[in-house]
C-alpha atoms as a PDB file:
ATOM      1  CA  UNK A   1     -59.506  49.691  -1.055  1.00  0.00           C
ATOM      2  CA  UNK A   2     -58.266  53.220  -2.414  1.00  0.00           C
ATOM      3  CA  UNK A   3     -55.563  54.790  -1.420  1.00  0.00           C
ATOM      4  CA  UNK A   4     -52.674  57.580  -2.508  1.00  0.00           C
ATOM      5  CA  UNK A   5     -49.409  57.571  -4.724  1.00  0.00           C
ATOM      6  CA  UNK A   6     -46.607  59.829  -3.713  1.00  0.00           C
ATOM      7  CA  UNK A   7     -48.465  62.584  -6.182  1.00  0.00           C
ATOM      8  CA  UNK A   8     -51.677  62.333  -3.975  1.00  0.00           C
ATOM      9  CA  UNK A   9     -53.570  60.185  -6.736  1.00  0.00           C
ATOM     10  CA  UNK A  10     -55.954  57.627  -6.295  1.00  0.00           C
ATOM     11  CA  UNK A  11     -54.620  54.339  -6.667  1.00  0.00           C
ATOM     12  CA  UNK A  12     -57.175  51.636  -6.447  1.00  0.00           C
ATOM     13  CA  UNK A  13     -56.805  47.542  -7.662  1.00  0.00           C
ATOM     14  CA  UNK A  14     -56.694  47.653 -11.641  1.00  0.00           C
ATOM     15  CA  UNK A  15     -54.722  51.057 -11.713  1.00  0.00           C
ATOM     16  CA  UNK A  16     -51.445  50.830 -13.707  1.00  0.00           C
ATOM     17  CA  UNK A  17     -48.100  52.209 -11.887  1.00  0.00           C
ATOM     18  CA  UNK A  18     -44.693  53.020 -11.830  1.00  0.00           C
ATOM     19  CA  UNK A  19     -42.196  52.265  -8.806  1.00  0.00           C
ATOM     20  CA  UNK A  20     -40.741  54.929  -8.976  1.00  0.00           C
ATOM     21  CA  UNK A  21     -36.732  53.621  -7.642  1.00  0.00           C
ATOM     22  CA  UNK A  22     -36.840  51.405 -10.891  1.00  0.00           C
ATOM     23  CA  UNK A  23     -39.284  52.217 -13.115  1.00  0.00           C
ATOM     24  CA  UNK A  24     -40.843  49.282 -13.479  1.00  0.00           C
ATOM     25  CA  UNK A  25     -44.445  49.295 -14.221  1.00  0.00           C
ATOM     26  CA  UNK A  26     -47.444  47.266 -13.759  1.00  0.00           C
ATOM     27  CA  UNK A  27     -50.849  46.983 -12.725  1.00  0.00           C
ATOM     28  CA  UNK A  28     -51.873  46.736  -9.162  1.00  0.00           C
ATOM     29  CA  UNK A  29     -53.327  42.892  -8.423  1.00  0.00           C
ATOM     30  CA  UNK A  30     -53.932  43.688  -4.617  1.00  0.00           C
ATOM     31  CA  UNK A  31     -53.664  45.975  -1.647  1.00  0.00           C
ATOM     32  CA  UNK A  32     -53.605  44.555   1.688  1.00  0.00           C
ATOM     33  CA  UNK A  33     -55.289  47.079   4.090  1.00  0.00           C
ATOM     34  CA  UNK A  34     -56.806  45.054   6.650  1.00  0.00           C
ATOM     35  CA  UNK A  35     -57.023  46.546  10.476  1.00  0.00           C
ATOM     36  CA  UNK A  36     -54.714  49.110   9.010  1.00  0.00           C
ATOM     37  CA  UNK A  37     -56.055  53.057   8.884  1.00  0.00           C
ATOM     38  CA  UNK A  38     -55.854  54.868   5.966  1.00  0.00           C
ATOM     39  CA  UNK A  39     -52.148  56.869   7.099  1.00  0.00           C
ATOM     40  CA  UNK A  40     -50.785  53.264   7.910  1.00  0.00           C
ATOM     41  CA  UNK A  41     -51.858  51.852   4.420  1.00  0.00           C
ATOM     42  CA  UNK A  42     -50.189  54.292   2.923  1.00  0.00           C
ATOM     43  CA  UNK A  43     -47.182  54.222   4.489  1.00  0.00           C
ATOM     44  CA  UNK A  44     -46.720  50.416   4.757  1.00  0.00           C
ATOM     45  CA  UNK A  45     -45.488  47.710   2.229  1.00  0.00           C
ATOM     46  CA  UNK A  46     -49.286  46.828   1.393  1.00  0.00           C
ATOM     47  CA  UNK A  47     -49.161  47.042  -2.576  1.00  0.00           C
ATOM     48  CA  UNK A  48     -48.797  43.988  -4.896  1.00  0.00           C
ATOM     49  CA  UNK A  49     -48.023  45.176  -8.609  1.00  0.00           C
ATOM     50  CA  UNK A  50     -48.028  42.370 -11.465  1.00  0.00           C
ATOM     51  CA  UNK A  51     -44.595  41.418 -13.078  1.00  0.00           C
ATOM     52  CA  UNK A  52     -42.884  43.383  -9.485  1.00  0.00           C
ATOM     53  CA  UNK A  53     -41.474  40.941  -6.728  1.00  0.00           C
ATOM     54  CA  UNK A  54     -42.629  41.878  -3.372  1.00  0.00           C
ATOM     55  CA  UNK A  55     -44.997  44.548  -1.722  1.00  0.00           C
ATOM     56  CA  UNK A  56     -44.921  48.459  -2.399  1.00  0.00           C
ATOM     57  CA  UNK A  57     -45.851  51.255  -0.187  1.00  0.00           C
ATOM     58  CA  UNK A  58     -48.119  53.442  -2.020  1.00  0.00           C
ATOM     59  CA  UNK A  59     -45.708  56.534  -1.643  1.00  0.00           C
ATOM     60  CA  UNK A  60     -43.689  54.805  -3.547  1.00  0.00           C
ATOM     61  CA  UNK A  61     -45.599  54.123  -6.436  1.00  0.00           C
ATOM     62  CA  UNK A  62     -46.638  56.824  -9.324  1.00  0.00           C
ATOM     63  CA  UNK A  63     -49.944  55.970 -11.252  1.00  0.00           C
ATOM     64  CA  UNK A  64     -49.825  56.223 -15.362  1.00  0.00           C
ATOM     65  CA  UNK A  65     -53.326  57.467 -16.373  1.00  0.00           C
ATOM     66  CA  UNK A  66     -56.794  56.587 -15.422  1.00  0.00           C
ATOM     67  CA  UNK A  67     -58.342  52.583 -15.613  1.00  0.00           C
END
């Protein structure tokens, strides 16, 4: 699944991100998207990032370079 960071970049599983309340960085291991449309992916906690605890919404994440 692909979706958008708060910058309106493609995020996809693999890309590497910042959250951006704590600047904490990873790479993305998973977005959960089932039944949800594209607006409610974005806007839910549906992001897993490795080494961050918990789920992200996509607006909330910034993406550091291409993968």
């Amino acid at each position: 699944m692909m979706t958008y960071d708060r910058n309106r970049n493609a995020i996809t599983t693999g890309s590497r991100v910042m959250v951006s309340g704590t600047g904490q960085t990873g790479v993305i291991t998973a977005i959960h998207s089932e039944g949800l449309s594209a607006e409610q992916v974005r806007r839910a906690k549906t992001v897993e990032v490795e080494g961050c605890e918990g789920k992200f919404e996509p607006v909330e994440l910034i993406r550091l370079g291409l993968h």
